[in-house]
PDB file of N, CA and C in Angstrom:
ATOM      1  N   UNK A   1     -97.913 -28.669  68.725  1.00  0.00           N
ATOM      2  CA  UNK A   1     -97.099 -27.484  68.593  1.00  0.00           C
ATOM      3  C   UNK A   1     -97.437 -26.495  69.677  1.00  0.00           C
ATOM      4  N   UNK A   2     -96.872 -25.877  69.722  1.00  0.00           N
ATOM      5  CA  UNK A   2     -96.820 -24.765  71.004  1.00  0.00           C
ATOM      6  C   UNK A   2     -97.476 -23.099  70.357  1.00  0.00           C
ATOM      7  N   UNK A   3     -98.075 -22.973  71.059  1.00  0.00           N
ATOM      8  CA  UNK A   3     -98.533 -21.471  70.982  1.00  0.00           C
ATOM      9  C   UNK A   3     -97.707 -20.095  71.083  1.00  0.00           C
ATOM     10  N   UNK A   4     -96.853 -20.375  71.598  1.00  0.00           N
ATOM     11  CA  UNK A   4     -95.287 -20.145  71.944  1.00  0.00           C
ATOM     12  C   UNK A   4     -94.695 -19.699  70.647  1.00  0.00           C
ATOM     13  N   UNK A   5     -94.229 -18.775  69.714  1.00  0.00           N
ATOM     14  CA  UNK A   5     -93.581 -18.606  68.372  1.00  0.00           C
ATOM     15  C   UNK A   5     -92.641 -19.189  68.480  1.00  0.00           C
ATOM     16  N   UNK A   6     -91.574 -18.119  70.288  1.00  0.00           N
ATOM     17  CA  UNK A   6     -90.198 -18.052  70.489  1.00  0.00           C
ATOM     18  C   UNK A   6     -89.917 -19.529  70.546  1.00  0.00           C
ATOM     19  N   UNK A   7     -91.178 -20.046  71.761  1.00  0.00           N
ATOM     20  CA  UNK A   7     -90.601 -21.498  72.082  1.00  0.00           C
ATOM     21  C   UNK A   7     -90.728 -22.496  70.555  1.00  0.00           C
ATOM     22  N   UNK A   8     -91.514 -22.177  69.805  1.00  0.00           N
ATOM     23  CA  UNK A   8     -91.255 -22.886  68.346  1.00  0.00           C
ATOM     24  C   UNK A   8     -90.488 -22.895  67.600  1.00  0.00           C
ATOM     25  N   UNK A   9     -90.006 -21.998  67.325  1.00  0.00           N
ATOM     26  CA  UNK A   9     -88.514 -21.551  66.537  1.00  0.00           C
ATOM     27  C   UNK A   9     -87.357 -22.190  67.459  1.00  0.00           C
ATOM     28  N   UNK A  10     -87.072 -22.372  68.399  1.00  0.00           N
ATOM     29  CA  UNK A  10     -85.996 -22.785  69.343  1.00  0.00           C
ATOM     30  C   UNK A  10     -85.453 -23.753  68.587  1.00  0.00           C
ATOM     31  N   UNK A  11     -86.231 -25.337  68.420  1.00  0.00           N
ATOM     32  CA  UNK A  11     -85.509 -26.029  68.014  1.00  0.00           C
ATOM     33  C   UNK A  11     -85.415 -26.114  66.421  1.00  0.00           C
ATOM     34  N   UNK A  12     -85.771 -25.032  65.378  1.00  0.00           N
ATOM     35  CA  UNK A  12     -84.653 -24.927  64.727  1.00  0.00           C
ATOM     36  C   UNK A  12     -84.108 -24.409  64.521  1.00  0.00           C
ATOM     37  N   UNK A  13     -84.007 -22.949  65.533  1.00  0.00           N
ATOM     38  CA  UNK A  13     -82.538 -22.289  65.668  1.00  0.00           C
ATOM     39  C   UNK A  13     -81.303 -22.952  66.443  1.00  0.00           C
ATOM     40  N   UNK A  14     -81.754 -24.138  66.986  1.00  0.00           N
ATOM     41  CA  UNK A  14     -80.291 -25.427  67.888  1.00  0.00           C
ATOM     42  C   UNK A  14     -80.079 -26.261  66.448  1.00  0.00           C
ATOM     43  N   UNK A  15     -80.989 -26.102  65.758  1.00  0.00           N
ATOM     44  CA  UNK A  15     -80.358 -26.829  64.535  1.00  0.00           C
ATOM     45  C   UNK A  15     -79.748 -26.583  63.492  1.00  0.00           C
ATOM     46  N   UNK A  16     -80.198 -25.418  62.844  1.00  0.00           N
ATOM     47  CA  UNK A  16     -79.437 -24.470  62.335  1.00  0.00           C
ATOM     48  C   UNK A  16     -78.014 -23.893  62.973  1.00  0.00           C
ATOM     49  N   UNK A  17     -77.978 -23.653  64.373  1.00  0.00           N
ATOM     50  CA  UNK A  17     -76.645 -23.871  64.808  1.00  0.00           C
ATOM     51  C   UNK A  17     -75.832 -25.181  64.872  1.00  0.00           C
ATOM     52  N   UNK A  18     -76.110 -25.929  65.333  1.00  0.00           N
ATOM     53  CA  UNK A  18     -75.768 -27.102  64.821  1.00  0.00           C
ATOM     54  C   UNK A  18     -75.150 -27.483  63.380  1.00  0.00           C
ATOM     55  N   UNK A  19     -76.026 -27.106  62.673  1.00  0.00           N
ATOM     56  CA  UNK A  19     -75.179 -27.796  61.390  1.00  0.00           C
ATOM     57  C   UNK A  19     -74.232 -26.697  60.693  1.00  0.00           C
ATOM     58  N   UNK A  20     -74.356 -25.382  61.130  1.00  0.00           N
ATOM     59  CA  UNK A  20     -73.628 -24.612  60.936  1.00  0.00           C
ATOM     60  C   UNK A  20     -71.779 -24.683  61.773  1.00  0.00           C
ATOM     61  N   UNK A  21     -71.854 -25.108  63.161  1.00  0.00           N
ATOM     62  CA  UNK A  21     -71.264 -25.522  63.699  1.00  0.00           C
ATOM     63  C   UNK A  21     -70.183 -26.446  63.130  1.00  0.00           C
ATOM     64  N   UNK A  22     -71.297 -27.815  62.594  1.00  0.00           N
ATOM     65  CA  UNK A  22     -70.889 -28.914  61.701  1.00  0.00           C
ATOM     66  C   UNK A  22     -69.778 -28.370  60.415  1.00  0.00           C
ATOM     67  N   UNK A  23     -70.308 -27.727  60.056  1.00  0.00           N
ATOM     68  CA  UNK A  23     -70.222 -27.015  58.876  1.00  0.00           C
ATOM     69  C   UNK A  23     -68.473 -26.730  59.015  1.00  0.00           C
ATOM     70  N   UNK A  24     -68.330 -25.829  59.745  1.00  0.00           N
ATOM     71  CA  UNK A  24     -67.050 -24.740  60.218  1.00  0.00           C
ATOM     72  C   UNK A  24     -65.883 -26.051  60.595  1.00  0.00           C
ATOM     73  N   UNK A  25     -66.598 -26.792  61.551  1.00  0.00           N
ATOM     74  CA  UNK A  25     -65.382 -28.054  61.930  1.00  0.00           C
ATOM     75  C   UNK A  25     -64.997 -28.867  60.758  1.00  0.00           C
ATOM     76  N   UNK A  26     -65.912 -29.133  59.772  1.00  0.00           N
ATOM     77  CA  UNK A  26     -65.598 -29.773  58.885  1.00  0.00           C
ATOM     78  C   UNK A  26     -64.591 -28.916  57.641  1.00  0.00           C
ATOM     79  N   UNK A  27     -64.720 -27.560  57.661  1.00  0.00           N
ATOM     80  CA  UNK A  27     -64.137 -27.499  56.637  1.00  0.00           C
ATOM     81  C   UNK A  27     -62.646 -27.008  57.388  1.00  0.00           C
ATOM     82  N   UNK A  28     -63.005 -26.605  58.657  1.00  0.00           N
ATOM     83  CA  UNK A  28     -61.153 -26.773  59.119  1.00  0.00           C
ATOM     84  C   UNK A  28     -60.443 -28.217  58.991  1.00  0.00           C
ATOM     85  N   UNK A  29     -61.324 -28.906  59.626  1.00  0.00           N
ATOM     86  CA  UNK A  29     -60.518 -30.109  59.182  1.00  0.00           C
ATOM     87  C   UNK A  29     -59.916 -30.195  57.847  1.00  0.00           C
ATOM     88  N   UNK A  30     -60.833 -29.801  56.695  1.00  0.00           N
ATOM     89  CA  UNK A  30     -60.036 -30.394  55.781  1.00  0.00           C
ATOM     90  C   UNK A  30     -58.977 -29.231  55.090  1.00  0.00           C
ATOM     91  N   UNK A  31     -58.655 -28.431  56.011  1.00  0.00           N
ATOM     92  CA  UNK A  31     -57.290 -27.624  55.483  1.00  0.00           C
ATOM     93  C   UNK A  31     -56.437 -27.998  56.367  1.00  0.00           C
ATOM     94  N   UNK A  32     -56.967 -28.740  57.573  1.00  0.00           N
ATOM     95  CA  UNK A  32     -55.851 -29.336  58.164  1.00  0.00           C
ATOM     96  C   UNK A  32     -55.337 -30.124  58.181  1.00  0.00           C
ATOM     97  N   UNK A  33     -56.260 -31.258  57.474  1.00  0.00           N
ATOM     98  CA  UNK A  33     -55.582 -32.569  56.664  1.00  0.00           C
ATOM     99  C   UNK A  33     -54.798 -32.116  55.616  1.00  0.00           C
ATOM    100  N   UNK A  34     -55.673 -31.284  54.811  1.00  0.00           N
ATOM    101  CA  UNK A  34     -54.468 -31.151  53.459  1.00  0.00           C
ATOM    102  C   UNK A  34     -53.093 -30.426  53.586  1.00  0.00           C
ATOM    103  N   UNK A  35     -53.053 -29.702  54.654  1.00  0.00           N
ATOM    104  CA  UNK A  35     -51.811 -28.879  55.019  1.00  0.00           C
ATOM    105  C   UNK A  35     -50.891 -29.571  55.941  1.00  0.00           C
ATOM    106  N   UNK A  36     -51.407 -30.595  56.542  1.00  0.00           N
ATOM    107  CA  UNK A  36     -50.844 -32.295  57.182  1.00  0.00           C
ATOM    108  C   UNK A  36     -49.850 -32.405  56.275  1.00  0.00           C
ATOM    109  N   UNK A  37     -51.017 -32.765  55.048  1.00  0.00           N
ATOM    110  CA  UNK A  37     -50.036 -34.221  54.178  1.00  0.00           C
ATOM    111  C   UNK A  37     -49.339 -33.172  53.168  1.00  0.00           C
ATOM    112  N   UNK A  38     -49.196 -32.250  53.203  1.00  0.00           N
ATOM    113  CA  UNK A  38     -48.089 -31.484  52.575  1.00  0.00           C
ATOM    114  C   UNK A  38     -48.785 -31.072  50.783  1.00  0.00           C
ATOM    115  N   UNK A  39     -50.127 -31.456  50.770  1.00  0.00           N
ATOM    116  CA  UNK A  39     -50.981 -31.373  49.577  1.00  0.00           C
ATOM    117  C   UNK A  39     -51.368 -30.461  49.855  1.00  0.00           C
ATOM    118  N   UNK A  40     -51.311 -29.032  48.473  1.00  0.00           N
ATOM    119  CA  UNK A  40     -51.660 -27.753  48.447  1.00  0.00           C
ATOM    120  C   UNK A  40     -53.186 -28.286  47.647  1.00  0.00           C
ATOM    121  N   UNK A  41     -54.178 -27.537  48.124  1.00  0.00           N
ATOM    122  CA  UNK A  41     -55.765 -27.272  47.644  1.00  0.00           C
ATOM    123  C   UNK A  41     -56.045 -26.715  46.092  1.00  0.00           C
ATOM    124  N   UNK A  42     -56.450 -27.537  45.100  1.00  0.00           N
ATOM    125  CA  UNK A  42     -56.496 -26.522  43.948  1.00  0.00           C
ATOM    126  C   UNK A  42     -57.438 -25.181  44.109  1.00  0.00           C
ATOM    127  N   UNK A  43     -57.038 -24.654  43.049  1.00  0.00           N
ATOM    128  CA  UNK A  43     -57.465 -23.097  43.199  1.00  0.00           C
ATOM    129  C   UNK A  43     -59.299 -23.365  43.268  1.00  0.00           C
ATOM    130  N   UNK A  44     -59.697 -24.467  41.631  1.00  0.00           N
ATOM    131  CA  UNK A  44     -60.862 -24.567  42.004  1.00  0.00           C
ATOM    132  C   UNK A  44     -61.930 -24.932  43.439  1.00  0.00           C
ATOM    133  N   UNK A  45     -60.979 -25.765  44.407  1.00  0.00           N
ATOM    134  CA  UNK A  45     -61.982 -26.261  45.595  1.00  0.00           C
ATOM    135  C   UNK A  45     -62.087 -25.019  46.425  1.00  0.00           C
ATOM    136  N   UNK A  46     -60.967 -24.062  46.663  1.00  0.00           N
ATOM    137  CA  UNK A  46     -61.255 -22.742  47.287  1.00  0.00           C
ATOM    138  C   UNK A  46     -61.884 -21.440  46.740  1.00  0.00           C
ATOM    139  N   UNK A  47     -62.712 -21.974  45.301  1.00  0.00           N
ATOM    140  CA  UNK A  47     -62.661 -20.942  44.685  1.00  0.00           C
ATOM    141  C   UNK A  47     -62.308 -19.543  44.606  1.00  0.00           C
ATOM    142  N   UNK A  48     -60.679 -19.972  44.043  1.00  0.00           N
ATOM    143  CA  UNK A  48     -59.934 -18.906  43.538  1.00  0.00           C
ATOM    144  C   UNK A  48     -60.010 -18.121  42.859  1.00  0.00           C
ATOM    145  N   UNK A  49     -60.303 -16.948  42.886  1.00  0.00           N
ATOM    146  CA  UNK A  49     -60.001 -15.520  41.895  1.00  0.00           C
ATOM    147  C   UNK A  49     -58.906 -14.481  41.841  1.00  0.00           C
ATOM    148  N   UNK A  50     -58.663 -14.276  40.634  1.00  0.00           N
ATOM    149  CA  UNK A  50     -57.230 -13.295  40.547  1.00  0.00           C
ATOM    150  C   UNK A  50     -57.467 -11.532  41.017  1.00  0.00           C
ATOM    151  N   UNK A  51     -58.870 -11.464  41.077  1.00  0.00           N
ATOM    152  CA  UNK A  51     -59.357 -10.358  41.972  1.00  0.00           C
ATOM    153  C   UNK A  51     -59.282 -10.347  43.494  1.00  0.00           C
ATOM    154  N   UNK A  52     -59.382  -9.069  43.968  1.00  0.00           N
ATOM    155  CA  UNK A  52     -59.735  -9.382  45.745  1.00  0.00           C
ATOM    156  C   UNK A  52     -61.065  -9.338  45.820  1.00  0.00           C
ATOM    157  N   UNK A  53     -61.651  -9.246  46.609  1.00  0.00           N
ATOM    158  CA  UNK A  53     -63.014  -9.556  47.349  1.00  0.00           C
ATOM    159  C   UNK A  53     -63.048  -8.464  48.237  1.00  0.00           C
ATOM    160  N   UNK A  54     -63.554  -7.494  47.797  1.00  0.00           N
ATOM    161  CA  UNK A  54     -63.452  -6.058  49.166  1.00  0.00           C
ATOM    162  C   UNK A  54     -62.305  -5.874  48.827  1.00  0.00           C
ATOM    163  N   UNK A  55     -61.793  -5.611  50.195  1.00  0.00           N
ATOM    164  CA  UNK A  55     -60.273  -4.915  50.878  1.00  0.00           C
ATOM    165  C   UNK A  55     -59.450  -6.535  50.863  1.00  0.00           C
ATOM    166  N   UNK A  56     -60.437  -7.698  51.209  1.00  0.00           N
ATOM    167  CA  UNK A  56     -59.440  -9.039  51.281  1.00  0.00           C
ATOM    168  C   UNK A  56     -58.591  -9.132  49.942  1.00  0.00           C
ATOM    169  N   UNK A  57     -57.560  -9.485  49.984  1.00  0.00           N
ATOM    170  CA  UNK A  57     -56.552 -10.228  49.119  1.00  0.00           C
ATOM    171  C   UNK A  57     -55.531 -10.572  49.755  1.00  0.00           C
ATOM    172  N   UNK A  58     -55.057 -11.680  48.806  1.00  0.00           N
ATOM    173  CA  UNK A  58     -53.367 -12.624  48.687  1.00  0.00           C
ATOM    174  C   UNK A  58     -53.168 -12.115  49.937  1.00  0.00           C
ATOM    175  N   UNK A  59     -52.061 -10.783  49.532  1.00  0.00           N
ATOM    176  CA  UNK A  59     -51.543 -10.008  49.950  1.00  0.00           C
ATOM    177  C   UNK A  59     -51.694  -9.909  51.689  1.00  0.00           C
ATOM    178  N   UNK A  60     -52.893  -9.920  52.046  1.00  0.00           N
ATOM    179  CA  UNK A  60     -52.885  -9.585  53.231  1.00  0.00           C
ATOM    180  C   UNK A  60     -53.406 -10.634  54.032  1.00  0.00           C
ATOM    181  N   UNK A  61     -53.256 -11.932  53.645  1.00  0.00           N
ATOM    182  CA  UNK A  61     -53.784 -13.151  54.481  1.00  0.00           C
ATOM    183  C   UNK A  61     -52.371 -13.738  54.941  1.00  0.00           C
ATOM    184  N   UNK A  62     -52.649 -14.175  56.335  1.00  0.00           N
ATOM    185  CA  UNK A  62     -52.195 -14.723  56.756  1.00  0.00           C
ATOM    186  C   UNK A  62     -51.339 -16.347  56.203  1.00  0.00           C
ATOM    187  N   UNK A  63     -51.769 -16.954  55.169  1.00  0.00           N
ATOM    188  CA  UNK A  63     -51.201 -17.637  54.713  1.00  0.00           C
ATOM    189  C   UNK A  63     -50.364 -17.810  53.068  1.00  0.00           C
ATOM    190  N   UNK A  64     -50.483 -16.206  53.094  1.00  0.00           N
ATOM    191  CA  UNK A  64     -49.523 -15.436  51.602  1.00  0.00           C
ATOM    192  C   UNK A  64     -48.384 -15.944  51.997  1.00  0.00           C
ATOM    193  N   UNK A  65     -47.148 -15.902  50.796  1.00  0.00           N
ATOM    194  CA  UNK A  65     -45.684 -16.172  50.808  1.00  0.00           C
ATOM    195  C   UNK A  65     -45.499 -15.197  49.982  1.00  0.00           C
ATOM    196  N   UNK A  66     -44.321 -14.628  50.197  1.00  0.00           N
ATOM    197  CA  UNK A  66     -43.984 -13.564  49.150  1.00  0.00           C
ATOM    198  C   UNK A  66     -43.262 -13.693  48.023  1.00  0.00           C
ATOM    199  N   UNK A  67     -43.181 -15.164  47.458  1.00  0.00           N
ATOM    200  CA  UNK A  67     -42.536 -15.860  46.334  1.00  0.00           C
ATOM    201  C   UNK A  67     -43.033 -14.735  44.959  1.00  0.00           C
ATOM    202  N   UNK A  68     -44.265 -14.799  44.867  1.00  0.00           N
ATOM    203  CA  UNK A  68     -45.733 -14.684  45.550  1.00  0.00           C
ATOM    204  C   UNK A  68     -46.373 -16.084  45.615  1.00  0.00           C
ATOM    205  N   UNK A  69     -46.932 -16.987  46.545  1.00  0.00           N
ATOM    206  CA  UNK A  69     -47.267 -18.078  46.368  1.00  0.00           C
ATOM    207  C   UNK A  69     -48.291 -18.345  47.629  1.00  0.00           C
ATOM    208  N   UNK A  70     -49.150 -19.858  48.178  1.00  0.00           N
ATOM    209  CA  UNK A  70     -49.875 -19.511  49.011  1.00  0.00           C
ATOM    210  C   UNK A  70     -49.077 -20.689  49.874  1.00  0.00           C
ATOM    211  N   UNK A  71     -49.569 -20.546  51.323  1.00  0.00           N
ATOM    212  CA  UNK A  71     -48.905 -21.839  51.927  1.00  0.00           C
ATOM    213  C   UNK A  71     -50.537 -23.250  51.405  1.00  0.00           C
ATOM    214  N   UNK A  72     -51.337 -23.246  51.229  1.00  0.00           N
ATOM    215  CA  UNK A  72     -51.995 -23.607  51.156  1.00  0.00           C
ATOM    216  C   UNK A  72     -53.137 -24.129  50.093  1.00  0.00           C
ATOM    217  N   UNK A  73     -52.776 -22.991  48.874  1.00  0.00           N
ATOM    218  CA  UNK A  73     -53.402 -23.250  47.594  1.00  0.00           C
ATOM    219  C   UNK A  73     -52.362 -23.252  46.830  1.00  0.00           C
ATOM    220  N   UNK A  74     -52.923 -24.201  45.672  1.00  0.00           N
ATOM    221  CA  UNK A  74     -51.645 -24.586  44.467  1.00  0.00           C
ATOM    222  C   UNK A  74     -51.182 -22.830  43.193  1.00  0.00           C
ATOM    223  N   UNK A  75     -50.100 -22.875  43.535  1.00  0.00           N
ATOM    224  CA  UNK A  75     -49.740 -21.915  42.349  1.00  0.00           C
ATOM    225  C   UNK A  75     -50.237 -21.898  40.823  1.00  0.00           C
ATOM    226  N   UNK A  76     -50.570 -20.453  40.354  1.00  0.00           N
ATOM    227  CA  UNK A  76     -50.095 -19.836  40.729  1.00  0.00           C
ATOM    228  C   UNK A  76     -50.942 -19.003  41.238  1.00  0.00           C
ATOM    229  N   UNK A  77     -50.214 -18.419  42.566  1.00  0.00           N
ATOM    230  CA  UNK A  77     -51.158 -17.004  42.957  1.00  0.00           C
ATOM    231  C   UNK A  77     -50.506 -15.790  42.962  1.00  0.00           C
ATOM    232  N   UNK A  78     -51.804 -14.558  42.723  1.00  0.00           N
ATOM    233  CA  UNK A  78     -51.640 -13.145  42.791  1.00  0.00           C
ATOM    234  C   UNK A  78     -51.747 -12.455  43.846  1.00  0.00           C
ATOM    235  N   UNK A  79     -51.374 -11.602  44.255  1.00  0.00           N
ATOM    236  CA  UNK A  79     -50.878 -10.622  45.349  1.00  0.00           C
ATOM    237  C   UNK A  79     -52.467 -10.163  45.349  1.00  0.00           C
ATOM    238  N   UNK A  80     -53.052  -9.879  44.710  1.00  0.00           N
ATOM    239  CA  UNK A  80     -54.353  -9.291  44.946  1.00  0.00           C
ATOM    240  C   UNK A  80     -55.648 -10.153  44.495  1.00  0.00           C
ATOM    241  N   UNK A  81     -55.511 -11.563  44.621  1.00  0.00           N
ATOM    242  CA  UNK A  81     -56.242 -12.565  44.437  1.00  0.00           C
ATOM    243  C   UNK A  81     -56.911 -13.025  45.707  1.00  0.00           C
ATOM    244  N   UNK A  82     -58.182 -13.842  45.607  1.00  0.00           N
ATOM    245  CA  UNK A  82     -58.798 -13.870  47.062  1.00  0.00           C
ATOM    246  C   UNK A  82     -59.124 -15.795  46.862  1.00  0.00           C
ATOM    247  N   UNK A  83     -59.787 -16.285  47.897  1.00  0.00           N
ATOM    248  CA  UNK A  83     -60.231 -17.227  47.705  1.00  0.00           C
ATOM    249  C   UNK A  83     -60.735 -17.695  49.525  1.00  0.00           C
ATOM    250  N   UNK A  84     -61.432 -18.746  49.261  1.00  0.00           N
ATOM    251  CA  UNK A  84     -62.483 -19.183  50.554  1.00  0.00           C
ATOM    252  C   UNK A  84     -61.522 -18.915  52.311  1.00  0.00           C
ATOM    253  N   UNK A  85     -60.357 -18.997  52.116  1.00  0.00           N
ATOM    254  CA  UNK A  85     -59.379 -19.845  53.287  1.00  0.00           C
ATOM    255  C   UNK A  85     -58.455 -18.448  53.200  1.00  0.00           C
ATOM    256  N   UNK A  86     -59.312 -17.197  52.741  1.00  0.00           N
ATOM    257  CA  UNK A  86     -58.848 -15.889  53.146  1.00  0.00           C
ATOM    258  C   UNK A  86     -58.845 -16.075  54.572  1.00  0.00           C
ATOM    259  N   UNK A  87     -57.243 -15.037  55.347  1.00  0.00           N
ATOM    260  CA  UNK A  87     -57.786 -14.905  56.567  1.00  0.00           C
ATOM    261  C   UNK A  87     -56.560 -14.222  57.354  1.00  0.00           C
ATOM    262  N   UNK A  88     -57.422 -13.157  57.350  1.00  0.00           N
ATOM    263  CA  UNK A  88     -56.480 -11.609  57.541  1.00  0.00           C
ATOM    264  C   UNK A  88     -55.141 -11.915  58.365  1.00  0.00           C
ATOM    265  N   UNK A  89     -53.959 -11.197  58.289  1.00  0.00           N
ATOM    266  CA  UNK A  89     -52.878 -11.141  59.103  1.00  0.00           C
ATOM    267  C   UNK A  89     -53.385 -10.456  60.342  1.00  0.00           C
ATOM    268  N   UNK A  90     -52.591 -11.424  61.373  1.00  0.00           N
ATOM    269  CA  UNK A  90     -53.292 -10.495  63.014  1.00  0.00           C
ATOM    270  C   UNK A  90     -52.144  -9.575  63.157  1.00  0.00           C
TER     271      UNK A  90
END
């Protein structure tokens, strides 16, 4: 081992990025498979709530419908409901 803290910690801060990295690609993928095959996400895998989260809700993500419905999670959803695959209107 190295006497070095900084140089000790290095490799598992490349790893910790790393699987964090891992992490992010994997779970886009799988809203991009499921939004592929035309299969909406149940509420449980995004864990859905009929609350917002902060200031986030329904309402102001980018993938709201104003039915009220989501492009992406299975109905039904609330205008002021939040869940994982929040993600603000630009």
């Amino acid at each position: 081992m190295s006497d070095d803290p900084i140089r000790a910690a290095a490799p598992r801060r490349d790893l910790l990025r790393a699987a964090l990295g891992g992490a992010a690609f994997l779970g886009s993928s799988l809203v991009a498979a499921r939004a592929g095959a035309g299969a909406k996400m149940t509420q449980k895998l995004v864990h859905y709530q009929t609350t917002p989260k902060g200031s986030a809700r329904c309402q102001g993500c980018s993938q709201f419908l104003p039915t009220p419905a989501c492009k992406l999670v299975d109905d039904p959803i609330t205008p002021t409901g939040w869940c994982l695959l929040y993600a603000a209107k630009a």
